[in-house]
C-alpha atoms as a PDB file:
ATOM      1  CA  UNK A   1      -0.138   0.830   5.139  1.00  0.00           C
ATOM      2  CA  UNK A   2      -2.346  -1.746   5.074  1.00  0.00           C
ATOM      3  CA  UNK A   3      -0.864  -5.390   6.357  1.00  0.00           C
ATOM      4  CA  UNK A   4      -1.968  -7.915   8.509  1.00  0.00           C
ATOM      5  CA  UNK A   5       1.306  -9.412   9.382  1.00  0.00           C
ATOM      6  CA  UNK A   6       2.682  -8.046  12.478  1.00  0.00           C
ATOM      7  CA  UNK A   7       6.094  -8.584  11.495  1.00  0.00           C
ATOM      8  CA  UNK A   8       5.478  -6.803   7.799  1.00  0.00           C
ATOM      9  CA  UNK A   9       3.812  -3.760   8.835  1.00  0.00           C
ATOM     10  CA  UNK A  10       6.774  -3.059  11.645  1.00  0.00           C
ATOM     11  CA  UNK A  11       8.773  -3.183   9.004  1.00  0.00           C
ATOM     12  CA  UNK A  12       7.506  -0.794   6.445  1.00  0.00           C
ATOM     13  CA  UNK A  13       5.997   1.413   9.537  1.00  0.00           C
ATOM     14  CA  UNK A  14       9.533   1.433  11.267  1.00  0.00           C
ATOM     15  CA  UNK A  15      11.659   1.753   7.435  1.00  0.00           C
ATOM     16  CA  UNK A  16       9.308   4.699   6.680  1.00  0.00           C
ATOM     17  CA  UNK A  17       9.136   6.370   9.994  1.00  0.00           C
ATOM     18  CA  UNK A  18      12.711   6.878   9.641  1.00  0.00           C
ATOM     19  CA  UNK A  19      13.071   8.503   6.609  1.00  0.00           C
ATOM     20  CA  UNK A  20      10.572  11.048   7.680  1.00  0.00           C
ATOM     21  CA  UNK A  21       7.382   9.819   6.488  1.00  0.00           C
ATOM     22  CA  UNK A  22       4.086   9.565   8.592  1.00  0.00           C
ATOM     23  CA  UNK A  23       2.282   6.764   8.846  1.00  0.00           C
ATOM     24  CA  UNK A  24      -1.628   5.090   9.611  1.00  0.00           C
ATOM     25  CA  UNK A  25      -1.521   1.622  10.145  1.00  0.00           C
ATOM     26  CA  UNK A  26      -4.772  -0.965   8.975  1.00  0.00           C
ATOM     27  CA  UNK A  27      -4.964  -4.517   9.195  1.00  0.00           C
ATOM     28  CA  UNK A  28      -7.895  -4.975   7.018  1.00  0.00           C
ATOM     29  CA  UNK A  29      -9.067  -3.679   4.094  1.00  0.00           C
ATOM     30  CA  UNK A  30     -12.395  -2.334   5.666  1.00  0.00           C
ATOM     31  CA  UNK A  31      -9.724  -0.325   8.352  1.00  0.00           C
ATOM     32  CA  UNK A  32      -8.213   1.407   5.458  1.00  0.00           C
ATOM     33  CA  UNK A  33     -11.071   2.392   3.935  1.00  0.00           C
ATOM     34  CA  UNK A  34     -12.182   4.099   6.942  1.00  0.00           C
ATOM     35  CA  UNK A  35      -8.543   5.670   7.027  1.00  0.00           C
ATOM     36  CA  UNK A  36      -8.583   6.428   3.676  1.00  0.00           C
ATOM     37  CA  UNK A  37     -11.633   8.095   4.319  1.00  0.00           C
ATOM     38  CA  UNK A  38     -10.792  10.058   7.141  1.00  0.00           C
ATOM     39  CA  UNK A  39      -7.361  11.431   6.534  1.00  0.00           C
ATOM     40  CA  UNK A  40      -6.927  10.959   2.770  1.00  0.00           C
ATOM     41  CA  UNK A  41      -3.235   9.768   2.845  1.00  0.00           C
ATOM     42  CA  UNK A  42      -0.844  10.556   0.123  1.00  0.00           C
ATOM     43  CA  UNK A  43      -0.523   6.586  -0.742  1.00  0.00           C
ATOM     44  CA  UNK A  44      -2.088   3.628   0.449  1.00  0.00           C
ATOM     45  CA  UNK A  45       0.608   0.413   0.387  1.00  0.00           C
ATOM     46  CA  UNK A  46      -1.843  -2.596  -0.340  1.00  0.00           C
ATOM     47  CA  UNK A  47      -1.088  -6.372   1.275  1.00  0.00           C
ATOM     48  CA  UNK A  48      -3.328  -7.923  -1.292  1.00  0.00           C
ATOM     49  CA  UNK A  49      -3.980 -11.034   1.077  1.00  0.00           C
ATOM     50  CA  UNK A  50      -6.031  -9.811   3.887  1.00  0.00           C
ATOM     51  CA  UNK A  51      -8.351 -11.581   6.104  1.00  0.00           C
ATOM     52  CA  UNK A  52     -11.257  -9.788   5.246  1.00  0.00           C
ATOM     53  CA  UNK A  53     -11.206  -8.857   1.618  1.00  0.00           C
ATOM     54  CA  UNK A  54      -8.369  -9.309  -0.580  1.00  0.00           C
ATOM     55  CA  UNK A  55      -6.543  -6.218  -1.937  1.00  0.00           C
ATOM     56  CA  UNK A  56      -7.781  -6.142  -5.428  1.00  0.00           C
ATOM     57  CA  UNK A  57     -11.419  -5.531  -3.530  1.00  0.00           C
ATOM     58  CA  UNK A  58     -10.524  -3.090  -1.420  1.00  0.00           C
ATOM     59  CA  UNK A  59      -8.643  -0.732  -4.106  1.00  0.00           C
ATOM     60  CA  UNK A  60     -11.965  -1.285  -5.971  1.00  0.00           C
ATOM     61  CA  UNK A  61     -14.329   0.356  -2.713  1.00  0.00           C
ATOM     62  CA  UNK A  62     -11.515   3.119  -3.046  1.00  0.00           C
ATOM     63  CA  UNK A  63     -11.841   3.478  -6.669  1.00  0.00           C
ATOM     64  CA  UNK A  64     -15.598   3.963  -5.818  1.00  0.00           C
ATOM     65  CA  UNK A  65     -15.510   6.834  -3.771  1.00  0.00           C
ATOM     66  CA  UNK A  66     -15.055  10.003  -5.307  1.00  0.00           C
ATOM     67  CA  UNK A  67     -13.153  10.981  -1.462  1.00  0.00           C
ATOM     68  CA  UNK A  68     -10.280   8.165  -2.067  1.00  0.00           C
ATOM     69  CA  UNK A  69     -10.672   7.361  -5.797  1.00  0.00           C
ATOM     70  CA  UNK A  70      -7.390   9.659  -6.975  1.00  0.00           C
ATOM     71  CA  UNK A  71      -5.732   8.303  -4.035  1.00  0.00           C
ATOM     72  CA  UNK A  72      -2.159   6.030  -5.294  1.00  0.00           C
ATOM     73  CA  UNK A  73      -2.307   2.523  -4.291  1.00  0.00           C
ATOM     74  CA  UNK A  74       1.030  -0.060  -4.393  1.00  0.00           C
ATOM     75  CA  UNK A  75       0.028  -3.740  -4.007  1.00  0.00           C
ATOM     76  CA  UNK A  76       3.146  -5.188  -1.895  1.00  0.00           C
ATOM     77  CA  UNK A  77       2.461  -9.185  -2.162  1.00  0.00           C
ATOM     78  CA  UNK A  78       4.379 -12.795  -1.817  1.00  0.00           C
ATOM     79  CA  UNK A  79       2.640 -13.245  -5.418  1.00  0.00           C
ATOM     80  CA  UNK A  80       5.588 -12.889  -7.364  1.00  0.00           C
ATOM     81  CA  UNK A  81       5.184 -15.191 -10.296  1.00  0.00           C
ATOM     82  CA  UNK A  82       5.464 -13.758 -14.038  1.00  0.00           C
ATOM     83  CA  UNK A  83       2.406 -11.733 -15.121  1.00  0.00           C
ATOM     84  CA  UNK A  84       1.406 -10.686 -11.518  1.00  0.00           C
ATOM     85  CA  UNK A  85       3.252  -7.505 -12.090  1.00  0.00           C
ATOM     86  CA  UNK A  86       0.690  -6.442 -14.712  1.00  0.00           C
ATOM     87  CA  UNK A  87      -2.221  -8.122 -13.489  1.00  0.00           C
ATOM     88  CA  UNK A  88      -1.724  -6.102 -10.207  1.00  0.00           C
ATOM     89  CA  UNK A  89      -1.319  -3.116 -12.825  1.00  0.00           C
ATOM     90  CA  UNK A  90      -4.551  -3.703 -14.772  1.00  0.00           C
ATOM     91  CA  UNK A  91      -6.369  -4.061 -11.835  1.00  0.00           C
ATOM     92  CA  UNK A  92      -5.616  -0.400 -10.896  1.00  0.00           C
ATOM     93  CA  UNK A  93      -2.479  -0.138  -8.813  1.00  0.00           C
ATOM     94  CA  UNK A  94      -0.023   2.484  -9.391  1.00  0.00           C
ATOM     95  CA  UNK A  95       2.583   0.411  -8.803  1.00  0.00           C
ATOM     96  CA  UNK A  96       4.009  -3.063  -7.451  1.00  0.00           C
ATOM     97  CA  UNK A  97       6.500  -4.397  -4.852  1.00  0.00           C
ATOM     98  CA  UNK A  98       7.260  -8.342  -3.482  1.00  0.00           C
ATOM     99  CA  UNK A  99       7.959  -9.346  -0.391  1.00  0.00           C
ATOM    100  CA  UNK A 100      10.161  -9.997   1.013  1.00  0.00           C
ATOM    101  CA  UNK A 101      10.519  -6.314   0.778  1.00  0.00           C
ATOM    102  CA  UNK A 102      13.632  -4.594  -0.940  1.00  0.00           C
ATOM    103  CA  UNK A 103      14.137  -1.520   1.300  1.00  0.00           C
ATOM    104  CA  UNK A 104      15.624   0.440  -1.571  1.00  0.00           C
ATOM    105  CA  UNK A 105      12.934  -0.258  -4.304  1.00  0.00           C
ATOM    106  CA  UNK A 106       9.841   0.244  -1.273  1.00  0.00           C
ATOM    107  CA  UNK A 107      11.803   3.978  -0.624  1.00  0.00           C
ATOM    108  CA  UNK A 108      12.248   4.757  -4.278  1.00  0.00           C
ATOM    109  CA  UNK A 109       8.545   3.706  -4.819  1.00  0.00           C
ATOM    110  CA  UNK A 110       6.908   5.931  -1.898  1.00  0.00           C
ATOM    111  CA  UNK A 111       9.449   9.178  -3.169  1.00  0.00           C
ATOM    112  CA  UNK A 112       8.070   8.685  -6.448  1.00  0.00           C
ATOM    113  CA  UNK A 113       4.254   9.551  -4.974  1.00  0.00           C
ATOM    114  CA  UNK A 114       4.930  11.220  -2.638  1.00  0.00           C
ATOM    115  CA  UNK A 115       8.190  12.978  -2.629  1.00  0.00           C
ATOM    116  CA  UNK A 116      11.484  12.469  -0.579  1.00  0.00           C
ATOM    117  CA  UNK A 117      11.581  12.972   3.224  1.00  0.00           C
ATOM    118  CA  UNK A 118      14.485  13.010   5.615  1.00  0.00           C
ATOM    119  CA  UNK A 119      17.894  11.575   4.038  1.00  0.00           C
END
């Protein structure tokens, strides 16, 4: 998970955490490269407005490298307007959620790549 607001990542860390998943924890995108590098997680869930490179960048450094390149990415953003579902989508992501965060759809979205955990 990748989020720089406190109050965001306890969220998703303490939703997912229940259900059974594991989780790393970055606040920037250069701390989840690094991550991505050195445990190659089964998703990366993207903040796209971080404070030292926007998502969109750092999916592109993981895109790069042949050790995180396959690796599924989900922007989760407050840009919500029409079209940023598919411009998030062109740019690479596998898939898309807003904040706030719908529990549900965030759950559905994780089982999808990477399977279902605990009930």
């Amino acid at each position: 998970m990748v989020e720089d607001n406190a109050k965001n990542m306890t969220l998703l860390r303490d939703v997912l955490r229940a259900t059974g998943y594991r989780t790393l924890e970055a606040s920037t995108g250069g701390q989840a490269f690094k991550l991505a590098i050195e445990h190659g997680p089964a998703l990366v869930l993207m903040d796209i407005r971080l404070p030292d490179m926007d998502g969109v960048e750092a999916l592109s450094r993981l895109r790069m490298d042949e050790r995180t390149a396959l690796i599924p990415v989900i922007a989760v953003t407050a840009q919500a307007m029409k079209g940023d579902r598919e411009r998030f989508t062109e740019a690479g992501f596998a898939g898309y959620l807003s904040k706030p965060i719908d529990i549900d759809e965030l759950l559905t979205t994780v089982e999808q790549h990477c399977g279902r955990r605990d009930s």
